[in-house]
PDB file of N, CA and C in Angstrom:
ATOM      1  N   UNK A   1      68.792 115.675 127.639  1.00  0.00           N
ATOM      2  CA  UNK A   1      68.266 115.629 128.977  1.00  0.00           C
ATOM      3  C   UNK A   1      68.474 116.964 129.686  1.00  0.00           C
ATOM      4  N   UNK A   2      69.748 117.714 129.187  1.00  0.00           N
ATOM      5  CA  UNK A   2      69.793 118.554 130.197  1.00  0.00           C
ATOM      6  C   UNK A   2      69.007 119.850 129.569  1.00  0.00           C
ATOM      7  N   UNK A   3      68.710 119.919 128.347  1.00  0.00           N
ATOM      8  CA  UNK A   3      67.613 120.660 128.064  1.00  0.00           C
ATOM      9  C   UNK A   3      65.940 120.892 128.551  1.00  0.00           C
ATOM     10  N   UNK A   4      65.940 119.621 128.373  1.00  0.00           N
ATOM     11  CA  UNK A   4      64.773 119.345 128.905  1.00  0.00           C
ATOM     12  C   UNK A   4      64.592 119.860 130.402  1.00  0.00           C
ATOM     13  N   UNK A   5      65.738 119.256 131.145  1.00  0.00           N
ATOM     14  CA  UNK A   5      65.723 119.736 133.072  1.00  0.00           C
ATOM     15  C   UNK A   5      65.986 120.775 133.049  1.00  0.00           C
ATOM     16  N   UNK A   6      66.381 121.529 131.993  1.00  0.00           N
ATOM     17  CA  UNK A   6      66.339 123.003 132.252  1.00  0.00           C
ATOM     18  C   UNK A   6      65.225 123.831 132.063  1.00  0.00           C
ATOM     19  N   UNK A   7      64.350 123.206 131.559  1.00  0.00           N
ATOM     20  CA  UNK A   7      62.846 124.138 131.124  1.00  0.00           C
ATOM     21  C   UNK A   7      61.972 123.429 131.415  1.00  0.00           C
ATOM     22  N   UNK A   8      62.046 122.365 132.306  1.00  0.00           N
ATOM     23  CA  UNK A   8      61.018 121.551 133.316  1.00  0.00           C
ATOM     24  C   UNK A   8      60.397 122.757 133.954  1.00  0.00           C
ATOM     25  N   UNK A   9      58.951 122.772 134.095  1.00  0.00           N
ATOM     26  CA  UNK A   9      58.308 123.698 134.830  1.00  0.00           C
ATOM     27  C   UNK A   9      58.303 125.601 135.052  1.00  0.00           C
ATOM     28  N   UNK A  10      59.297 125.760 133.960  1.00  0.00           N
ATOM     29  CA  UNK A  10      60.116 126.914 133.905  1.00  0.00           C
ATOM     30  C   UNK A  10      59.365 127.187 132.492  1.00  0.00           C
ATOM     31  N   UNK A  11      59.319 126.762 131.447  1.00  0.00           N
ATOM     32  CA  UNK A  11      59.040 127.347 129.856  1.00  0.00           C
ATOM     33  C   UNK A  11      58.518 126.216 129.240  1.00  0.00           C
ATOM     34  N   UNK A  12      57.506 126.887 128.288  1.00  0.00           N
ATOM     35  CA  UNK A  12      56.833 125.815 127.319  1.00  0.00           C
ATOM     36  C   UNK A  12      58.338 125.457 126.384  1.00  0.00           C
ATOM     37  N   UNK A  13      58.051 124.068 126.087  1.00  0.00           N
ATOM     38  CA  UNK A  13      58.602 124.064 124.815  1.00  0.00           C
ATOM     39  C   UNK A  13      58.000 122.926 124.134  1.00  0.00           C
ATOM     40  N   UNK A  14      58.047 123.162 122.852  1.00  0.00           N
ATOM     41  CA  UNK A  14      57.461 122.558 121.867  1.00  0.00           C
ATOM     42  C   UNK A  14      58.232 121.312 121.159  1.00  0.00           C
ATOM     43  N   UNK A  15      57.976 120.263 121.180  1.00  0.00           N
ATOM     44  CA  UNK A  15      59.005 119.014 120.594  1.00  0.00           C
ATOM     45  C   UNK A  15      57.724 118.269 119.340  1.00  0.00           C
ATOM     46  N   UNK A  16      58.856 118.340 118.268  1.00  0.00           N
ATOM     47  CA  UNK A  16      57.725 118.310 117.145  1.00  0.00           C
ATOM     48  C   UNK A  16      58.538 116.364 116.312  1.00  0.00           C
ATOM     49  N   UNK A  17      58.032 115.429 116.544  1.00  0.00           N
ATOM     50  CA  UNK A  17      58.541 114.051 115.879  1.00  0.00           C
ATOM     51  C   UNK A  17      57.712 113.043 115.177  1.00  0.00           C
ATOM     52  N   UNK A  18      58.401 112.511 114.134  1.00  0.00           N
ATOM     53  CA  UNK A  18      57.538 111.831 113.071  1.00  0.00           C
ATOM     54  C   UNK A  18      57.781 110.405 113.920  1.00  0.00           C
ATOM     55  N   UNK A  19      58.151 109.956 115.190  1.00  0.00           N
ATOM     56  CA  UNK A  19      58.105 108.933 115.945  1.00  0.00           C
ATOM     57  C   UNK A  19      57.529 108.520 116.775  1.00  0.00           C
ATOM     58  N   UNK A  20      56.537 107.707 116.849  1.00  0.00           N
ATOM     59  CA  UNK A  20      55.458 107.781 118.154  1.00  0.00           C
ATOM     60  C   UNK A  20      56.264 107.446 119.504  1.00  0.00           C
ATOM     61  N   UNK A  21      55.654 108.466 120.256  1.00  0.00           N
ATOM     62  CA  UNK A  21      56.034 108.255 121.630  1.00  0.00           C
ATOM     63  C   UNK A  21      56.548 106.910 122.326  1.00  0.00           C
ATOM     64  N   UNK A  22      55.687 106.161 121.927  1.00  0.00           N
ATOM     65  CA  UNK A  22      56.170 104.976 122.423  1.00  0.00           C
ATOM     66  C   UNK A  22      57.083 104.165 122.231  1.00  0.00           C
ATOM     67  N   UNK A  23      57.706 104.618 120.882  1.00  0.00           N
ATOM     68  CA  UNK A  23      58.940 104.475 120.374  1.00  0.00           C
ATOM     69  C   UNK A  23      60.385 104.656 120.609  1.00  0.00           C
ATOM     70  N   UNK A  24      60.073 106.093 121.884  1.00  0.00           N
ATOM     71  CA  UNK A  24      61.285 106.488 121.661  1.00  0.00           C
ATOM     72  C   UNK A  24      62.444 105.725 122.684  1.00  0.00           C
ATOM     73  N   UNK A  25      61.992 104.920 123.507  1.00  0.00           N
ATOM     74  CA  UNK A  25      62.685 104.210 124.420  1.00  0.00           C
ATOM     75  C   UNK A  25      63.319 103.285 123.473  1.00  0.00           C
ATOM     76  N   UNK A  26      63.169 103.126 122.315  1.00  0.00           N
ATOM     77  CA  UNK A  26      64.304 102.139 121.145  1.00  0.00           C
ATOM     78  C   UNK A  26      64.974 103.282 120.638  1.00  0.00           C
ATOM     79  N   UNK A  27      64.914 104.532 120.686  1.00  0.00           N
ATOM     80  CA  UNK A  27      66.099 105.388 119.803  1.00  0.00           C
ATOM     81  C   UNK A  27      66.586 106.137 121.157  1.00  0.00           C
ATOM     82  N   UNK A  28      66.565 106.007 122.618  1.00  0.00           N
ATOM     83  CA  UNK A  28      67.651 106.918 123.288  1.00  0.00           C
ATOM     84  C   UNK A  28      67.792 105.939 124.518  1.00  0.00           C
ATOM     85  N   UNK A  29      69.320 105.153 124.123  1.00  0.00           N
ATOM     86  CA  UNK A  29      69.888 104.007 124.555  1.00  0.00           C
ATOM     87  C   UNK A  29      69.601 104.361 125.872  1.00  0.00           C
ATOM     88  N   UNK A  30      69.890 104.738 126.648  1.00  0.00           N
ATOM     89  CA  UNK A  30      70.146 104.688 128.264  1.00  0.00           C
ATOM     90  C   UNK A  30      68.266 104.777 128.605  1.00  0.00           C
ATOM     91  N   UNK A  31      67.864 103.872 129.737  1.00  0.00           N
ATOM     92  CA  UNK A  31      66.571 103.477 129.892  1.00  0.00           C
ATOM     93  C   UNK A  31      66.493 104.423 130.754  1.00  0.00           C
ATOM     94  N   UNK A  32      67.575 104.700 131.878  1.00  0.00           N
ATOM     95  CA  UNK A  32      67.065 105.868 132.797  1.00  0.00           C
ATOM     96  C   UNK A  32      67.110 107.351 132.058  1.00  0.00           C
ATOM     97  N   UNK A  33      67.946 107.843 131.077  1.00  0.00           N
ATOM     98  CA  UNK A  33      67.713 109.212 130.657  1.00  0.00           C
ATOM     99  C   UNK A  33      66.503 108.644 129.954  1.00  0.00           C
ATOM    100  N   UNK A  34      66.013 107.904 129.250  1.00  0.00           N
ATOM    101  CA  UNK A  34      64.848 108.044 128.592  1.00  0.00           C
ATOM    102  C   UNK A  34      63.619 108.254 129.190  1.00  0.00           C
ATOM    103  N   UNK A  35      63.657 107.309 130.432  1.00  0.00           N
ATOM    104  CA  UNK A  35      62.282 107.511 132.043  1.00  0.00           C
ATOM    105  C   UNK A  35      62.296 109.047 132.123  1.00  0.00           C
ATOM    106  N   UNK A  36      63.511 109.472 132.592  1.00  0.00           N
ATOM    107  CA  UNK A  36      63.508 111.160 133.080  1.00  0.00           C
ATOM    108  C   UNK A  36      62.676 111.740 131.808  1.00  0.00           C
ATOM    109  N   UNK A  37      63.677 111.412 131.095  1.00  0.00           N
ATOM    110  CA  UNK A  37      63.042 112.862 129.508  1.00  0.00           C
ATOM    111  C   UNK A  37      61.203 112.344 129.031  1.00  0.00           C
ATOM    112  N   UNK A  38      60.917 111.372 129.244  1.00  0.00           N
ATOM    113  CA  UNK A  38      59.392 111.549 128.860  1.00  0.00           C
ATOM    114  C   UNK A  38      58.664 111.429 130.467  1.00  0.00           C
ATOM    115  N   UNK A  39      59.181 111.137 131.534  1.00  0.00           N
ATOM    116  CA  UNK A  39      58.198 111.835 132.056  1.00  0.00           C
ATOM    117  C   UNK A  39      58.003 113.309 132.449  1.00  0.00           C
ATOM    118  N   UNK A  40      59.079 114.016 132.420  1.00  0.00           N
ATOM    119  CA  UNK A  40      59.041 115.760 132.154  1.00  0.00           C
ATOM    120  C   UNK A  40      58.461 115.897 131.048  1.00  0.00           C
ATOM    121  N   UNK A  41      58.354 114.888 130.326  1.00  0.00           N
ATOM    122  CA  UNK A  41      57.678 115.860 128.619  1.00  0.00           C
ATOM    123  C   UNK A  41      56.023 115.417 128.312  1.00  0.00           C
ATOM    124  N   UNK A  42      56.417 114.214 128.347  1.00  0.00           N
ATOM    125  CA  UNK A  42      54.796 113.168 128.380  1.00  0.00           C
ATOM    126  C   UNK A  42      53.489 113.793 129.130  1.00  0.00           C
ATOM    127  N   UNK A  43      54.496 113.346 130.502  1.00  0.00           N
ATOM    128  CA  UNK A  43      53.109 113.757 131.709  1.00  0.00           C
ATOM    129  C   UNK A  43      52.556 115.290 131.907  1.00  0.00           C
ATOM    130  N   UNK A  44      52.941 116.247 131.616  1.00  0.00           N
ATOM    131  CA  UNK A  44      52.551 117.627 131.599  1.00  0.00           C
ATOM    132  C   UNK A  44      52.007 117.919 130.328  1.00  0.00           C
ATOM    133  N   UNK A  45      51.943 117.117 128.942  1.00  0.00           N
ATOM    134  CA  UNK A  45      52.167 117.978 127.609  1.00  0.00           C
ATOM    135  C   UNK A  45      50.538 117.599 127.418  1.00  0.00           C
ATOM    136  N   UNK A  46      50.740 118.477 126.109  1.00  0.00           N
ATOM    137  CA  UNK A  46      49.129 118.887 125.162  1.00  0.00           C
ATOM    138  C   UNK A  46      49.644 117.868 124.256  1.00  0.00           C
ATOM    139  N   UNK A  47      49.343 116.754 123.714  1.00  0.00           N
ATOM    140  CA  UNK A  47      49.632 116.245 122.635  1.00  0.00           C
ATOM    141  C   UNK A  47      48.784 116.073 121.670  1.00  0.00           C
ATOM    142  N   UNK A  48      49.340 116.767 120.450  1.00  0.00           N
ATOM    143  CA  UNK A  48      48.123 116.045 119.068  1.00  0.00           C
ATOM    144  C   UNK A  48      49.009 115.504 118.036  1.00  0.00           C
ATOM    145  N   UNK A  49      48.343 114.713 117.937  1.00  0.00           N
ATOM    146  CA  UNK A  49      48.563 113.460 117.013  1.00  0.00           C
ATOM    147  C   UNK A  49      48.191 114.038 115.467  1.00  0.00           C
ATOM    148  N   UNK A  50      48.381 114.030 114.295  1.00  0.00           N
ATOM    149  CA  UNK A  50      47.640 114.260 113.305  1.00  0.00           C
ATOM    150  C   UNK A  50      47.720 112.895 112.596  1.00  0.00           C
ATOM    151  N   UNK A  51      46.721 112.905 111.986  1.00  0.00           N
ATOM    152  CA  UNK A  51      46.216 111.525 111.235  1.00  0.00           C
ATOM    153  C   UNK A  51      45.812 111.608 109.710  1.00  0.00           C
ATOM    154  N   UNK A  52      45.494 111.232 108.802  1.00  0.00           N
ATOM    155  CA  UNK A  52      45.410 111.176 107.369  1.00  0.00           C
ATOM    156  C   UNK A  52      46.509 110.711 106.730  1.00  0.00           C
ATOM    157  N   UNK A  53      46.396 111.301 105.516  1.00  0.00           N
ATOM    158  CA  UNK A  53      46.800 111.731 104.500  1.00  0.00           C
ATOM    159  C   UNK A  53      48.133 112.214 104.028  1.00  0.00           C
ATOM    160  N   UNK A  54      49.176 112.034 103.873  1.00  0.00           N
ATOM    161  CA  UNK A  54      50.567 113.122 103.828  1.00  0.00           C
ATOM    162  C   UNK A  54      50.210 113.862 102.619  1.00  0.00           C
ATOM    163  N   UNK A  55      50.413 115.303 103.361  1.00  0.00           N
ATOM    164  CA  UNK A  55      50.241 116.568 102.091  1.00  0.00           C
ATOM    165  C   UNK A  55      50.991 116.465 100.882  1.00  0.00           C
ATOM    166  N   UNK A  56      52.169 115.243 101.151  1.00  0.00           N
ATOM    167  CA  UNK A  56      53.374 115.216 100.303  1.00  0.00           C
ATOM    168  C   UNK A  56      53.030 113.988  99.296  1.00  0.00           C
ATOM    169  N   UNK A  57      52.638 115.123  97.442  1.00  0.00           N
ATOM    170  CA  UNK A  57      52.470 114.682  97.003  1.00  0.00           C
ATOM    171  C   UNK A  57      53.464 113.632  96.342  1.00  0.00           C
ATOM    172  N   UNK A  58      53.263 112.311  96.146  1.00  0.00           N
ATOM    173  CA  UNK A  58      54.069 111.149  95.321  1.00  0.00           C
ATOM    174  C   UNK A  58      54.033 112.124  93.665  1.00  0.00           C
ATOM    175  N   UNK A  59      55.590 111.699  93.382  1.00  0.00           N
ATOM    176  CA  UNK A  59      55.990 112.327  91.807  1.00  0.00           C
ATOM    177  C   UNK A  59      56.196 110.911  90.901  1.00  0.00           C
TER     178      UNK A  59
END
């Protein structure tokens, strides 16, 4: 959290997760740091999704 409030409106930063967004309110226990940290990140961001295929071939 306090990363995040530190580069609120101040610096891009880039957050890269194999967890959909909507998810993450089940992996960061406290409901109010979780409100704060996606709406500083959510509501301002470029988001892309990628879809297909995993490049990662099965052996």
């Amino acid at each position: 959290m306090e990363i995040v409030e530190d580069r609120h409106s101040r610096a891009a930063t880039i957050i890269s997760s194999q967890l959909p967004v909507e998810n993450w309110f089940d992996v960061i226990e406290n409901e109010t740091i979780a409100d704060a940290i996606l709406d500083r990140i959510v509501h301002t961001a470029y988001r892309i999704e990628l879809k297909g295929e995993s490049l990662r071939k099965k052996r």
